[in-house]
N, C-alpha and C. Protein backbone atom coordinates (compact mmCIF):
# COMPACT_ATOMS: atom_id res chain seq x y z
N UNK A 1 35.05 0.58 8.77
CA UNK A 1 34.31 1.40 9.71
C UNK A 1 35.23 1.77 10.88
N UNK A 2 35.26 3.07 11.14
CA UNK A 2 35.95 3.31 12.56
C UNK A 2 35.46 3.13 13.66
N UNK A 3 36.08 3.10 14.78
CA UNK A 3 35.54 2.98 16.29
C UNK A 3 34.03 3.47 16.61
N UNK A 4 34.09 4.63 16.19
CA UNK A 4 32.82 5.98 16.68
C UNK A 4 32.00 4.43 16.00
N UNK A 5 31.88 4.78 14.45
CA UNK A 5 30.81 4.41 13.87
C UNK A 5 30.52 3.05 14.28
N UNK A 6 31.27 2.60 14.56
CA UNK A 6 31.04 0.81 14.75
C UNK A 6 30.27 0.97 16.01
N UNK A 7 30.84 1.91 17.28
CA UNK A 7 30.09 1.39 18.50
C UNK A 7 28.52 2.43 18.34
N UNK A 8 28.62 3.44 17.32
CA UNK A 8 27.27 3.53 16.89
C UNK A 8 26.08 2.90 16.45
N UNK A 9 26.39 1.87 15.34
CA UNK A 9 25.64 0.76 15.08
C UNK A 9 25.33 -0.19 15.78
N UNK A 10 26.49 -0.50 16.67
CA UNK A 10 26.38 -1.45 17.80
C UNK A 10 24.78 -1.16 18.58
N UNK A 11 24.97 0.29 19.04
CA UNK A 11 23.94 1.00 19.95
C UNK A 11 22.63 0.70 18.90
N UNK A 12 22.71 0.88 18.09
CA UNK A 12 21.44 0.28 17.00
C UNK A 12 20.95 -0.31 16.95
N UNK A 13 21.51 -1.35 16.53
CA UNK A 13 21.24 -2.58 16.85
C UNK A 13 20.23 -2.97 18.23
N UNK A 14 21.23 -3.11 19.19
CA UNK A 14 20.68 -3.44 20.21
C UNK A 14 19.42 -2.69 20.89
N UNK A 15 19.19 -1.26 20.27
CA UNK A 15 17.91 -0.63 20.94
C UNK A 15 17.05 -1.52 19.62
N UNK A 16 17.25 -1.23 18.36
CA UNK A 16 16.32 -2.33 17.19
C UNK A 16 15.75 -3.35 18.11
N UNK A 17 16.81 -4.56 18.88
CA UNK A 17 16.23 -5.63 19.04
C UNK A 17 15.74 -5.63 20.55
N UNK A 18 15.72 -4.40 21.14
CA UNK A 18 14.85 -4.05 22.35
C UNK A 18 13.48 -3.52 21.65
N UNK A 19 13.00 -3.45 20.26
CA UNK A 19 11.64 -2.62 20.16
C UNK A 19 11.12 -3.94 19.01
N UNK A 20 11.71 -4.91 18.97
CA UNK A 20 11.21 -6.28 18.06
C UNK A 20 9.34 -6.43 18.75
N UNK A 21 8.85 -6.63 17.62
CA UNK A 21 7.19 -7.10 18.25
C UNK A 21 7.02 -8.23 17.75
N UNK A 22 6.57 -8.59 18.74
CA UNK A 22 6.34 -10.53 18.19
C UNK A 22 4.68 -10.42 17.88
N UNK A 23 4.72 -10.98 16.88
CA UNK A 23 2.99 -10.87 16.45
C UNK A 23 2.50 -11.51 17.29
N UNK A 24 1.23 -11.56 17.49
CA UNK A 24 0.68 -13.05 18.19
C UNK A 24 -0.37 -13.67 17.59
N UNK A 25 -0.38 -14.90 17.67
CA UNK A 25 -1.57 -15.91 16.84
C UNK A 25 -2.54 -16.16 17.06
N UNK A 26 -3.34 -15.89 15.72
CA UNK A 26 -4.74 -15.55 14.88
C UNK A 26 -5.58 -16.86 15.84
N UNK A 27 -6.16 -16.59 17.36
CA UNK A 27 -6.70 -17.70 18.12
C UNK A 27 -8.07 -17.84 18.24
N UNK A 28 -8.84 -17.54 16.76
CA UNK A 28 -10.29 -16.71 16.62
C UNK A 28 -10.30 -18.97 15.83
N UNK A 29 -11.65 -18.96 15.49
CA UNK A 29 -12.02 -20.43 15.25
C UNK A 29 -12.41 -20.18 13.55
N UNK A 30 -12.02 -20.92 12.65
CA UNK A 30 -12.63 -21.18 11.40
C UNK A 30 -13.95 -20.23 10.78
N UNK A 31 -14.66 -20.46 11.69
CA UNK A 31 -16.12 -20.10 11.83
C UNK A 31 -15.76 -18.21 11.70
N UNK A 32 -15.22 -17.95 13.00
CA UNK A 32 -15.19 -16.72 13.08
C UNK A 32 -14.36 -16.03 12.30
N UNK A 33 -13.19 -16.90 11.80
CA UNK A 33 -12.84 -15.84 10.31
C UNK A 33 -13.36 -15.55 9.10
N UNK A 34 -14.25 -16.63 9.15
CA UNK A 34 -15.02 -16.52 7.89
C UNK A 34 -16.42 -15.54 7.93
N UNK A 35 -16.93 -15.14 9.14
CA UNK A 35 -17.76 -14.82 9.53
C UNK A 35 -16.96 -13.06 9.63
N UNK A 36 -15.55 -12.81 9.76
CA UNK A 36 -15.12 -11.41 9.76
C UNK A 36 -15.63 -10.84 8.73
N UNK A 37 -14.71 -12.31 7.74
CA UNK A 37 -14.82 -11.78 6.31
C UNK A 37 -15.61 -11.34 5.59
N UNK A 38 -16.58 -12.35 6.02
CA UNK A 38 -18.03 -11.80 5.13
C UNK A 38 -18.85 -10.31 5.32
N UNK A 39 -18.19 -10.14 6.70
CA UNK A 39 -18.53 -8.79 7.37
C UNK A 39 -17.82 -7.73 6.67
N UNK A 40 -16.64 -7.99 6.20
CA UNK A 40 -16.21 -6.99 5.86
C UNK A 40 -15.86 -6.71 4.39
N UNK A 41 -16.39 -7.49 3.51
CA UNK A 41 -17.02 -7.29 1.74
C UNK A 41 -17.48 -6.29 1.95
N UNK A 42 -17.56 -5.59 0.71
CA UNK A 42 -18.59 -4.55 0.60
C UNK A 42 -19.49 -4.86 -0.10
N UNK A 43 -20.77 -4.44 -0.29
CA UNK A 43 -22.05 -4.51 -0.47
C UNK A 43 -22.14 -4.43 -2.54
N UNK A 44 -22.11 -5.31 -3.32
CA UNK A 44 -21.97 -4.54 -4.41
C UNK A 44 -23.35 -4.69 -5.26
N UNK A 45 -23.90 -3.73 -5.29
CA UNK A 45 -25.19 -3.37 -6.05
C UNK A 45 -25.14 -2.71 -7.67
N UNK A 46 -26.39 -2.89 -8.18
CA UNK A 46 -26.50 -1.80 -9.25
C UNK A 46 -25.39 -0.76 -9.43
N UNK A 47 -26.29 0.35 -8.45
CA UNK A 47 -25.40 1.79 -8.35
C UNK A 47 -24.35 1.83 -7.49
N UNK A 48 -23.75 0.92 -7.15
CA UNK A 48 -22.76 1.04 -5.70
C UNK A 48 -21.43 -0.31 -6.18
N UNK A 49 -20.76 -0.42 -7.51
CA UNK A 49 -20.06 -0.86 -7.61
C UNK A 49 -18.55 -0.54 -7.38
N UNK A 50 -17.78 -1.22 -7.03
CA UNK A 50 -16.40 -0.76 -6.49
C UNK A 50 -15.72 -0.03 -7.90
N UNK A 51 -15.22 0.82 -7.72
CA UNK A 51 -14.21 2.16 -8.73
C UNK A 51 -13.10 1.36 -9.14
N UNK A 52 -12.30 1.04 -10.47
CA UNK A 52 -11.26 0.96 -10.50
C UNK A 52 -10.30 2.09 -10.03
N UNK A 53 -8.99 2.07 -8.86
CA UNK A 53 -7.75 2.90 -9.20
C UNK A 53 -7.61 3.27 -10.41
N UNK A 54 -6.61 2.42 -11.34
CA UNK A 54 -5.92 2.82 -12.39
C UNK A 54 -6.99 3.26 -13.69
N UNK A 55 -8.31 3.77 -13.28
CA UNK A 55 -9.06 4.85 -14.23
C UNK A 55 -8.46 6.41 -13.96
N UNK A 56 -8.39 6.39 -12.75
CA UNK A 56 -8.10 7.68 -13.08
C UNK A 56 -6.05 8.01 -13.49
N UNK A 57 -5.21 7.33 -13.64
CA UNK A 57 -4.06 7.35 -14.03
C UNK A 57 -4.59 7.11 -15.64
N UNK A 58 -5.27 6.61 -15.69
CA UNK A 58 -5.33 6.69 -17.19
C UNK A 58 -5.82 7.97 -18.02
N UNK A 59 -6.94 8.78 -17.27
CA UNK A 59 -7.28 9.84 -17.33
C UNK A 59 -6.16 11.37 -17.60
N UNK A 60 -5.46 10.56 -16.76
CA UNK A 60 -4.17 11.80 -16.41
C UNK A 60 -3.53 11.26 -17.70
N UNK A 61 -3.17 10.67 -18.53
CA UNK A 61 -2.57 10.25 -19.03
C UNK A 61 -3.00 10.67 -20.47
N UNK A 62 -4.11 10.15 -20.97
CA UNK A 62 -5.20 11.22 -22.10
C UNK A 62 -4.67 12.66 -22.03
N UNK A 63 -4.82 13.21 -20.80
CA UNK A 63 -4.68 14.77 -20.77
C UNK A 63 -2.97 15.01 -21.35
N UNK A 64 -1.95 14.49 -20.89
CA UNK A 64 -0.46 14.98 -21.58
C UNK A 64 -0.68 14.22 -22.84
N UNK A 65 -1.20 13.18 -23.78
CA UNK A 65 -0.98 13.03 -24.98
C UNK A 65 -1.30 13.75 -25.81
N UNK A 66 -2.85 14.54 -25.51
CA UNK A 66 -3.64 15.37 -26.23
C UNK A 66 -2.75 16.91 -26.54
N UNK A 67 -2.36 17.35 -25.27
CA UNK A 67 -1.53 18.49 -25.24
C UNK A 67 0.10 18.40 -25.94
N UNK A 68 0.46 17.07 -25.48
CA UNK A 68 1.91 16.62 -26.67
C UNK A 68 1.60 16.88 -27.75
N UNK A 69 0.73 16.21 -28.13
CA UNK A 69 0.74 15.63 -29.75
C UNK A 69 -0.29 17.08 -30.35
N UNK A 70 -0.52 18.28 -29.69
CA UNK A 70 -0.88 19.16 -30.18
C UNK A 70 0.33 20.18 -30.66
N UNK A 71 1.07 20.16 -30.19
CA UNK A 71 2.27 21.14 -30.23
C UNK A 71 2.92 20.21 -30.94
N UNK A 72 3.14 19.33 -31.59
CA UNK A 72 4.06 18.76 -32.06
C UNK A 72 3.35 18.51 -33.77
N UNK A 73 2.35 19.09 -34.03
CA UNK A 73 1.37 19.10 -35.58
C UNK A 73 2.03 20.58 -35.78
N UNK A 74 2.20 21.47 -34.81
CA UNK A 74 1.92 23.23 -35.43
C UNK A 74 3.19 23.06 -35.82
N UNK A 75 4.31 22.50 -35.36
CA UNK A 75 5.83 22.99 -36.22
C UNK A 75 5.90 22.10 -37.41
């Protein structure tokens, strides 16, 4: 590394460890985390069950085999 670049990184660095955030600790009681939590489940009913993601990648996925494997019967 040359001069420039070195006292570039240097400057990096040191603004990096001027913007460090120190977390701070979770000072809520047993009770009340468990009491977040429960708050924040969702409700799962009959008609109101949670969606898988990877349905619809699979969906997308049906659609290019069907169209592959169509063009690939006509030759």
């Amino acid at each position: 590394m040359d001069k420039r670049l070195a006292k570039r990184h240097k400057r990096q660095v040191e603004r990096a460890k001027e913007k460090v955030k120190v977390s701070e600790p979770d000072v809520r009681t047993p009770e009340q985390i468990e009491a977040a939590r429960e708050a924040s489940r969702p409700e799962v009913n009959r008609g109101n069950q949670p969606k898988v993601a990877a349905s619809g990648r699979s969906f997308r996925n049906r659609l290019a085999t069907s169209t592959g494997s169509g063009a690939k019967t006509d030759g």
